[in-house]
C-alpha atoms as a PDB file:
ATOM      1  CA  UNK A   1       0.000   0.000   0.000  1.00  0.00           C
ATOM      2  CA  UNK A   2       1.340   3.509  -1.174  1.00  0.00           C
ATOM      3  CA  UNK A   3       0.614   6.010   1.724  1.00  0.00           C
ATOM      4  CA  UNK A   4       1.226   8.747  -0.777  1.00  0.00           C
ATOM      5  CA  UNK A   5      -1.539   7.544  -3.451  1.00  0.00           C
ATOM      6  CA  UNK A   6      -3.601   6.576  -0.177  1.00  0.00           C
ATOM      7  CA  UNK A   7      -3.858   9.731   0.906  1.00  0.00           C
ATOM      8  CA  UNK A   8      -7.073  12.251   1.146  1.00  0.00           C
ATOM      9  CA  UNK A   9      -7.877  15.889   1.840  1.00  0.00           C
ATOM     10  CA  UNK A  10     -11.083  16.493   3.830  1.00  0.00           C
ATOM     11  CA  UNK A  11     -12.275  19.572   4.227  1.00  0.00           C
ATOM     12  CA  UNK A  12     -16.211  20.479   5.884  1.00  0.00           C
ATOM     13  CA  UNK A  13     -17.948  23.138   7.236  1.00  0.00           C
ATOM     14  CA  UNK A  14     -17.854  23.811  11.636  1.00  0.00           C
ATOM     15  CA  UNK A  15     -20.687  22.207  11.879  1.00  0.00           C
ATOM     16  CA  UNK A  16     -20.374  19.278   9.627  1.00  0.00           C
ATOM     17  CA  UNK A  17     -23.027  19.748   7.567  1.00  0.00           C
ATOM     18  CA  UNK A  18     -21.011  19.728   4.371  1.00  0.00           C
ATOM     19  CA  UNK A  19     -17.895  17.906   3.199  1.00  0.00           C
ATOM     20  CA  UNK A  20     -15.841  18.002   0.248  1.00  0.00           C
ATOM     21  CA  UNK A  21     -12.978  14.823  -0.103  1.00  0.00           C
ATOM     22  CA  UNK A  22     -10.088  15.425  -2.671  1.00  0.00           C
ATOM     23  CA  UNK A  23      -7.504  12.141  -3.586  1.00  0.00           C
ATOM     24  CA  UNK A  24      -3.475  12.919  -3.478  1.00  0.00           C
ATOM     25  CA  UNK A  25      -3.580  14.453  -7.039  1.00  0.00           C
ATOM     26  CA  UNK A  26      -6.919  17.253  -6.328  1.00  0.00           C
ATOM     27  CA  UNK A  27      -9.339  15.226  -7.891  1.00  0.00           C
ATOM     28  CA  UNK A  28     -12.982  15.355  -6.169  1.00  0.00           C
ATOM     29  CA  UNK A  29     -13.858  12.151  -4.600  1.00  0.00           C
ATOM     30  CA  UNK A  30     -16.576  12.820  -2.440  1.00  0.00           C
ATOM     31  CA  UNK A  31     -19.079  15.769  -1.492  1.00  0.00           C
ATOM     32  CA  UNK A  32     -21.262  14.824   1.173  1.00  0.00           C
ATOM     33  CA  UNK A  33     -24.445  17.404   2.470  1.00  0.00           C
ATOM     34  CA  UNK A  34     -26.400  16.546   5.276  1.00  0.00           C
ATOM     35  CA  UNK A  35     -30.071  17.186   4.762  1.00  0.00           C
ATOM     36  CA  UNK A  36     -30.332  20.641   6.146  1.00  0.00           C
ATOM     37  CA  UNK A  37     -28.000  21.928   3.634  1.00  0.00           C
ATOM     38  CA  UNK A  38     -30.795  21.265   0.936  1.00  0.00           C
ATOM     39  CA  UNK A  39     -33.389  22.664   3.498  1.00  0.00           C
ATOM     40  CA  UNK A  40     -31.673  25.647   4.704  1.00  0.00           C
ATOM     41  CA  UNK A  41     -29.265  26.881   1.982  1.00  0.00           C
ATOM     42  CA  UNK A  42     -29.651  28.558  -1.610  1.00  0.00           C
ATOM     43  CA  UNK A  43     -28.269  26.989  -4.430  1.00  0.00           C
ATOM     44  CA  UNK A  44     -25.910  30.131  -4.566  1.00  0.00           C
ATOM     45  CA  UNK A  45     -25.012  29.253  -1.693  1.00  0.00           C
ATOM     46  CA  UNK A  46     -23.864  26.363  -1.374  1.00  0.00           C
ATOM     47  CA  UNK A  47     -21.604  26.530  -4.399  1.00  0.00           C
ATOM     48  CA  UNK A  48     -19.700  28.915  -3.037  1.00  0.00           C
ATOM     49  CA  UNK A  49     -19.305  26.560   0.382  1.00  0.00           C
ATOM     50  CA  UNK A  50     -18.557  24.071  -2.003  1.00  0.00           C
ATOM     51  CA  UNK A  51     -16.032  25.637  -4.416  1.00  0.00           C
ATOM     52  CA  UNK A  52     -13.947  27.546  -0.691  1.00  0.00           C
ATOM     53  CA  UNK A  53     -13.688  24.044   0.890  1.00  0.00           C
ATOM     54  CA  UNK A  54     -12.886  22.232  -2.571  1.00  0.00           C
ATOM     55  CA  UNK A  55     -10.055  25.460  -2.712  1.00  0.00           C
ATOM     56  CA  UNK A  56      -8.742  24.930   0.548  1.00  0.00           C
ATOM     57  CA  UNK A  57      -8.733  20.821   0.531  1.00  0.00           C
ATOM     58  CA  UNK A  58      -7.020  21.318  -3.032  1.00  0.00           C
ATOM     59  CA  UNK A  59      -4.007  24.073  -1.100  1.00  0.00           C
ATOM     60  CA  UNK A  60      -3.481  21.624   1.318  1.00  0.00           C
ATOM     61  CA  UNK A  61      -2.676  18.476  -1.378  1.00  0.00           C
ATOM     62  CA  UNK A  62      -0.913  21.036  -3.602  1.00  0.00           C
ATOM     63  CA  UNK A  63       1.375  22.265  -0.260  1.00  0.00           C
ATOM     64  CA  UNK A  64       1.689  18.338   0.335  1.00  0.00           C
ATOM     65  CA  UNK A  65       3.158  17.335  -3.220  1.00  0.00           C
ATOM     66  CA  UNK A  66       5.388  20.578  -2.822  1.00  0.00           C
ATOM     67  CA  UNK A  67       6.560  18.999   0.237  1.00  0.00           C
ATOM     68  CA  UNK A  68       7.093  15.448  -1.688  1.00  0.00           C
ATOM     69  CA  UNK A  69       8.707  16.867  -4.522  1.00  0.00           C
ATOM     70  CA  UNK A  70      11.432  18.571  -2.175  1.00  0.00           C
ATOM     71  CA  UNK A  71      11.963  15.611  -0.234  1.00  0.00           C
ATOM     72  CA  UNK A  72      12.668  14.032  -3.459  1.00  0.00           C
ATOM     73  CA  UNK A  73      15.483  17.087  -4.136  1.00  0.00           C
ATOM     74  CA  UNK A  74      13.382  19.550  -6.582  1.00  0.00           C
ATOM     75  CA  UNK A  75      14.287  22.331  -4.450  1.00  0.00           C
ATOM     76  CA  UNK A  76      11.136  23.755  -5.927  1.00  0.00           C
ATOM     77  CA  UNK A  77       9.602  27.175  -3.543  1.00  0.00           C
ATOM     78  CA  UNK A  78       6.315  27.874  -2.696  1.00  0.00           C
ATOM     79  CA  UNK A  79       4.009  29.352  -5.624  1.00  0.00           C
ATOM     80  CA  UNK A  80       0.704  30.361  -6.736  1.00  0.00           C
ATOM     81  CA  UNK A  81       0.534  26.705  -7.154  1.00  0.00           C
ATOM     82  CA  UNK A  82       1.940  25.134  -3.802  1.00  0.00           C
ATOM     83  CA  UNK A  83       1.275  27.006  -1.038  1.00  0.00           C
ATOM     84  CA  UNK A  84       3.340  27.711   1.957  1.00  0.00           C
ATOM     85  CA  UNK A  85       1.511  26.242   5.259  1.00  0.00           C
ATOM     86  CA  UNK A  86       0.483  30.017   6.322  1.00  0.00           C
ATOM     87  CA  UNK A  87      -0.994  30.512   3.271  1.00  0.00           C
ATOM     88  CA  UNK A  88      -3.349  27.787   3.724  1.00  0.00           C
ATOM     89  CA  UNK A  89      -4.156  28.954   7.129  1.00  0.00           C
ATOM     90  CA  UNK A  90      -5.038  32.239   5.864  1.00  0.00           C
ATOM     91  CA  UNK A  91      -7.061  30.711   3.469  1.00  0.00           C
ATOM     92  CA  UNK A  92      -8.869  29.022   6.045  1.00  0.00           C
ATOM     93  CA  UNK A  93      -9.452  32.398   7.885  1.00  0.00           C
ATOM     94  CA  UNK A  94     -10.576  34.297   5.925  1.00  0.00           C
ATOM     95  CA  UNK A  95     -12.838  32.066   3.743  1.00  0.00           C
ATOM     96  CA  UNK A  96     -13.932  28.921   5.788  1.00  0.00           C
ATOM     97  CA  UNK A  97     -16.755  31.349   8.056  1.00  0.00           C
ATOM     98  CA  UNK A  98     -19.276  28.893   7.956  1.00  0.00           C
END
């Protein structure tokens, strides 16, 4: 088993209510609302819950792979593309209110 391929990115919202799962390369695997999201939420909504936990799920896999590529002797720095750790936590911040 390859830990690295294994690997997921899980993002939700505080209260659990929606949840957005990403595989190692960013690729959606799962988004999972709980009933009250279709109850309680507009349709504008929720895509933009959607798309800021798919965003910050996808940072964190992108800041991972920067991580493995380094290990591997890329000497590659942080980007638009991989983000540094605080960059994800500001991302989180500022967007993930919900």
């Amino acid at each position: 088993m390859d830990i690295e391929t294994d690997r997921t990115y899980v993002e939700s919202s505080r209260d659990g209510a929606l949840m957005v799962e990403l595989d190692h390369n960013g690729a959606a695997l799962r988004v999972q609302l709980e009933p009250e999201v279709n109850a309680t939420w507009t349709a504008e909504l929720l895509a933009e819950r959607v798309l800021r936990l798919y965003t910050l799920a996808l940072m964190r896999c992108r800041r991972d792979q920067l991580a493995r590529m380094n290990e591997r002797g890329a000497d590659q720095a942080p980007s638009d593309v991989y983000p540094t750790e605080a960059e994800v936590d500001a991302y989180r911040d500022r967007y993930i209110d919900f």
